[in-house]
N, C-alpha and C. Protein backbone atom coordinates (compact mmCIF):
# COMPACT_ATOMS: atom_id res chain seq x y z
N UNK A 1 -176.17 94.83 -34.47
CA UNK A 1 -175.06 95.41 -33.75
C UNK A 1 -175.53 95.97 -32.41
N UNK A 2 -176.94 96.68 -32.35
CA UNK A 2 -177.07 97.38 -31.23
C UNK A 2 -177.44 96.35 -30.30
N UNK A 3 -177.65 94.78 -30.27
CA UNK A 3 -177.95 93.58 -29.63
C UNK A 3 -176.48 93.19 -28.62
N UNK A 4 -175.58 93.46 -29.20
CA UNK A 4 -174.30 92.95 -28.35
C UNK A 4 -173.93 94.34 -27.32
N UNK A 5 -174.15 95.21 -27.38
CA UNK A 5 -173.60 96.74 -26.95
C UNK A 5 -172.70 97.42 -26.55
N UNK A 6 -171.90 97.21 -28.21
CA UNK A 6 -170.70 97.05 -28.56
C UNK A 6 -170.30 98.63 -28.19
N UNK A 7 -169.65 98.81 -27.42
CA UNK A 7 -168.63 99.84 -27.01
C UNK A 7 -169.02 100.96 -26.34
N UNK A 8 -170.48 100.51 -25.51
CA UNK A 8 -171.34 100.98 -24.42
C UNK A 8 -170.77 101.46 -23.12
N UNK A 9 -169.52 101.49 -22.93
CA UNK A 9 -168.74 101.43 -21.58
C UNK A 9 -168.24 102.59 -21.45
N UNK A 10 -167.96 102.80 -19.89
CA UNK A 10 -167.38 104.15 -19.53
C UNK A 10 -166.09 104.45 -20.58
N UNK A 11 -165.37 103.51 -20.63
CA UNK A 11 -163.86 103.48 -21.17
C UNK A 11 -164.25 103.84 -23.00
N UNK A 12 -165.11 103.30 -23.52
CA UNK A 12 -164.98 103.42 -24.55
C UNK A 12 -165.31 104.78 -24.95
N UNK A 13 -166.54 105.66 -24.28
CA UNK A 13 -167.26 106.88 -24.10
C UNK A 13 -166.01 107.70 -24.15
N UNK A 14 -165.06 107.73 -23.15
CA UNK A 14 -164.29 108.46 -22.37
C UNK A 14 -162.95 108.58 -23.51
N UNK A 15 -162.59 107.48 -24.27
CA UNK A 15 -162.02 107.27 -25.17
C UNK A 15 -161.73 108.51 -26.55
N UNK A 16 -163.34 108.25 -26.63
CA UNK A 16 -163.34 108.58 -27.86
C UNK A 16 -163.64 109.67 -27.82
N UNK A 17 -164.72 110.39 -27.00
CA UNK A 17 -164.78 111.97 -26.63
C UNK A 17 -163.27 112.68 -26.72
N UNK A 18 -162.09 112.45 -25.77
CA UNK A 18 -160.86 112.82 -25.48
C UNK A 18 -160.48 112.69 -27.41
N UNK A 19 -160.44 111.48 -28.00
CA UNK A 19 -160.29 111.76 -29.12
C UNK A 19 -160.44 112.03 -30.16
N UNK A 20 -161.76 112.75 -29.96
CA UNK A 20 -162.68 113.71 -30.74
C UNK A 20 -162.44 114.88 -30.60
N UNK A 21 -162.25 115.59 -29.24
CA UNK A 21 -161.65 116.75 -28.91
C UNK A 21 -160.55 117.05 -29.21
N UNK A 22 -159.27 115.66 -29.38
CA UNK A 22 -157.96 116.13 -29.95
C UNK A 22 -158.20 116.36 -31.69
N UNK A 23 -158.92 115.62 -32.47
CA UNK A 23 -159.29 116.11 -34.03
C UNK A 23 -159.84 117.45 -34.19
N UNK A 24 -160.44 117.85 -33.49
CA UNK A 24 -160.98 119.09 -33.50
C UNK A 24 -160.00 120.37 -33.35
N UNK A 25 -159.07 119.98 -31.95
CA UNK A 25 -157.65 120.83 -32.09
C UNK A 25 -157.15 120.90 -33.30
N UNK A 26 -156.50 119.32 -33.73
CA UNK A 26 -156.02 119.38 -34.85
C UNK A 26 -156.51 119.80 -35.50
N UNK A 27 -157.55 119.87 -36.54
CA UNK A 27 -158.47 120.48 -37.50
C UNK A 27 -158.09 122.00 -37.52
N UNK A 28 -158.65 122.29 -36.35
CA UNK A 28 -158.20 123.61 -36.22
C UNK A 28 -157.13 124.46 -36.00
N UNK A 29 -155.54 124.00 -36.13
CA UNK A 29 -154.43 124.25 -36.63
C UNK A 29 -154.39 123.93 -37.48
N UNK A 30 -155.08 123.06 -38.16
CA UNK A 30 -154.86 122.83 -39.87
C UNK A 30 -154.59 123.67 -40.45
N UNK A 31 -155.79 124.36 -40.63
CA UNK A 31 -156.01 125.20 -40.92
C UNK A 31 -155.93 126.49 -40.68
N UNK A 32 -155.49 126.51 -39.54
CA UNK A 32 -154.61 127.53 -39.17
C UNK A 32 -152.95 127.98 -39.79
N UNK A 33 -152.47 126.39 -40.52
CA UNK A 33 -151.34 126.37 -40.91
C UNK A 33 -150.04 126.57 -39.88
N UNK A 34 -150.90 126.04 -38.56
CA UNK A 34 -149.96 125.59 -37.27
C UNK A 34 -149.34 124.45 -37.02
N UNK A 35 -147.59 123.97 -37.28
CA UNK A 35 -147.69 122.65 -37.32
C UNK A 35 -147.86 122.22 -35.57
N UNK A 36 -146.97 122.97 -35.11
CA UNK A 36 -146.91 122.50 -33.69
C UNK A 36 -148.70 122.49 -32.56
N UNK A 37 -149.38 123.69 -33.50
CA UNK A 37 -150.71 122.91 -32.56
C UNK A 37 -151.61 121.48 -33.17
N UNK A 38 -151.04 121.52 -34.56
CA UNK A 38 -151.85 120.10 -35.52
C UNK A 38 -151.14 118.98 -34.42
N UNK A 39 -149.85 119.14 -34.45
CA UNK A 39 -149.05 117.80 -33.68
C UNK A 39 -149.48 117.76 -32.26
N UNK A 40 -149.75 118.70 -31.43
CA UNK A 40 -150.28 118.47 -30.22
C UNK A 40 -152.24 117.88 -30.07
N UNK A 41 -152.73 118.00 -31.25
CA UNK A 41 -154.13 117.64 -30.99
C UNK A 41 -153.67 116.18 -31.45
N UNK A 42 -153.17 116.06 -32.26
CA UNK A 42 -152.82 114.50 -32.48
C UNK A 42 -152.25 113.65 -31.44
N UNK A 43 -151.87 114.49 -30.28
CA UNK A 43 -151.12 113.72 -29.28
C UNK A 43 -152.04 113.70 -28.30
N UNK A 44 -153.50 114.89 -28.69
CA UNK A 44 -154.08 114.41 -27.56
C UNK A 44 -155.05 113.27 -28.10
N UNK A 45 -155.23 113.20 -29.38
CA UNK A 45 -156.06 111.95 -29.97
C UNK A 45 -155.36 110.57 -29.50
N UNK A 46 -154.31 110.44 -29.41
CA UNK A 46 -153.49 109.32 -29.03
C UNK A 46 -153.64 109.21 -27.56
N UNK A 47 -153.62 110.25 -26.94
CA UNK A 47 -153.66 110.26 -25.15
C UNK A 47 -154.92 109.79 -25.31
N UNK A 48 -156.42 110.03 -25.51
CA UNK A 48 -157.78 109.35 -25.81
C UNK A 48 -157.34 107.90 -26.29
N UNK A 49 -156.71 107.46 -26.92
CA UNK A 49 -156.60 106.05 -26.72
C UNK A 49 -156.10 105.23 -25.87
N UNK A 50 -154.91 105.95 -25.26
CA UNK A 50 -154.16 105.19 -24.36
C UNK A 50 -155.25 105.36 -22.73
N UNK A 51 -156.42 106.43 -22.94
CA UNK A 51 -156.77 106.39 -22.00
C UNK A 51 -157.97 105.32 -21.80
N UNK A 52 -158.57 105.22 -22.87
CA UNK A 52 -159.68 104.59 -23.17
C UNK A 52 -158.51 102.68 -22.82
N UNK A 53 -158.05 102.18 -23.24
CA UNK A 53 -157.08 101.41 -23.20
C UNK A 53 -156.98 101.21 -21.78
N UNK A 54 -156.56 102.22 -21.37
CA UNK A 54 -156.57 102.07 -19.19
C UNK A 54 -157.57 102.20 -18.49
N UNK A 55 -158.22 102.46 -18.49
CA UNK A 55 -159.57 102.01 -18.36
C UNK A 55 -160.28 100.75 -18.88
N UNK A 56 -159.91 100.62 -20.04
CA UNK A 56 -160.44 99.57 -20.10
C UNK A 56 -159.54 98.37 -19.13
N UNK A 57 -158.37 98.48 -19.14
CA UNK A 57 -158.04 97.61 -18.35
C UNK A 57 -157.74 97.90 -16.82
N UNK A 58 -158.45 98.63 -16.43
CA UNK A 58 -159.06 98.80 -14.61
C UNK A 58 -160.37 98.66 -14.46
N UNK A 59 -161.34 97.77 -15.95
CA UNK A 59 -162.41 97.38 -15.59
C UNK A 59 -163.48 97.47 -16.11
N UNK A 60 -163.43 99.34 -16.45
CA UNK A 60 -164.69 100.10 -16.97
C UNK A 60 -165.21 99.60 -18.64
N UNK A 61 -164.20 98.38 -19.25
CA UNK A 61 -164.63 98.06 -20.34
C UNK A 61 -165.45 97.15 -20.46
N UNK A 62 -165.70 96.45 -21.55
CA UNK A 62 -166.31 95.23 -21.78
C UNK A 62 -165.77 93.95 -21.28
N UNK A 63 -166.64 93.22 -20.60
CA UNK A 63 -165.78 92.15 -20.44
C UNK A 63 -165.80 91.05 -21.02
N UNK A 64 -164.65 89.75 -21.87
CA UNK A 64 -164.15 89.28 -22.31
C UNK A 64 -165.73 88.15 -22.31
N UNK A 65 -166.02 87.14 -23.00
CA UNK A 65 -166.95 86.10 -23.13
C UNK A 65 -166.17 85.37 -22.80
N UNK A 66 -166.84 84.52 -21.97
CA UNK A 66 -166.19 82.70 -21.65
C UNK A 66 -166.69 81.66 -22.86
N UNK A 67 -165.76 81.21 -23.88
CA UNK A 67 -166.18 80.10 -24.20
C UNK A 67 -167.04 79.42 -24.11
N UNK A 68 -167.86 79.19 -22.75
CA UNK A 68 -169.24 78.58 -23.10
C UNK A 68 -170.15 80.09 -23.64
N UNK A 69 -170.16 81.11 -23.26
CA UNK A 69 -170.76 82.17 -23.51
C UNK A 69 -170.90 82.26 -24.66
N UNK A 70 -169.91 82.36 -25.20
CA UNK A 70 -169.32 82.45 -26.64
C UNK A 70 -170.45 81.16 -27.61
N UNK A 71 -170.22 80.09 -27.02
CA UNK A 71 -170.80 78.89 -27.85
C UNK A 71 -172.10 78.72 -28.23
N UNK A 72 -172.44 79.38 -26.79
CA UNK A 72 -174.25 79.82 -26.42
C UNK A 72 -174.49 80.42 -27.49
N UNK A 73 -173.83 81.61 -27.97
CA UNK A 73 -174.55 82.81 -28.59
C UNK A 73 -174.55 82.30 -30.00
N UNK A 74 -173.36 81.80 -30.66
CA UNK A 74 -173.05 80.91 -31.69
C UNK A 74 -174.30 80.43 -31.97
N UNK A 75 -174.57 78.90 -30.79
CA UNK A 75 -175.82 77.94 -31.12
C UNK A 75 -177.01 78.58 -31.99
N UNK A 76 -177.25 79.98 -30.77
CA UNK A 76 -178.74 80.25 -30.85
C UNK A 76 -178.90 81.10 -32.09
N UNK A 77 -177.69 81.66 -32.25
CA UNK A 77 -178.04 82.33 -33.36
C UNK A 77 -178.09 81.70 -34.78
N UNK A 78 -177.49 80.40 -34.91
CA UNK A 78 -177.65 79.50 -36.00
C UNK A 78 -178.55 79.07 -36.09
N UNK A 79 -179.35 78.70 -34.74
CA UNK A 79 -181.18 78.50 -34.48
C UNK A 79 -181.77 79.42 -35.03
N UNK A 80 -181.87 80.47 -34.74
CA UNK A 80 -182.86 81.63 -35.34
C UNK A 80 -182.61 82.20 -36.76
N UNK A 81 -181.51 81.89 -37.48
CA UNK A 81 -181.22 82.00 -38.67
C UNK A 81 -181.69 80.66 -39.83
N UNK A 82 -182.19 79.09 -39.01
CA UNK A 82 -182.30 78.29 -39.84
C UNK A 82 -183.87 78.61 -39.57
């Protein structure tokens, strides 16, 4: 997994921090027995996706394999596995 560097990108970083920080809100109205701050960390966990999401599509994500790319990696890795 750490060979492809799967979700290495600004967008994905930026993502998931924002929606780590909204679980943590939430969590902590949980237990507080707050509904309205549980529902706002959840909205910011969702804003962390939609942000990670826009970003990714202005660039900062991974970018897509071309078919031959794709075929390459296929080949070689059926090579090194036989």
């Amino acid at each position: 997994m750490a060979g492809s560097a799967h979700g290495h990108t600004p967008a994905a970083w930026t993502g998931v921090i924002i929606s780590f920080i909204g679980f943590c809100i939430a969590g902590v109205f949980m237990v507080a027995a707050n509904q309205a701050g549980f529902w706002a960390g959840m909205g910011v966990v969702f804003l962390g996706g939609a942000i990670g999401l826009a970003m990714k599509s202005a660039g900062l994500g991974m970018p897509k394999e071309s078919e031959a790319v794709a075929t390459a990696r296929a080949a070689a890795t059926a090579k090194l596995r036989a």
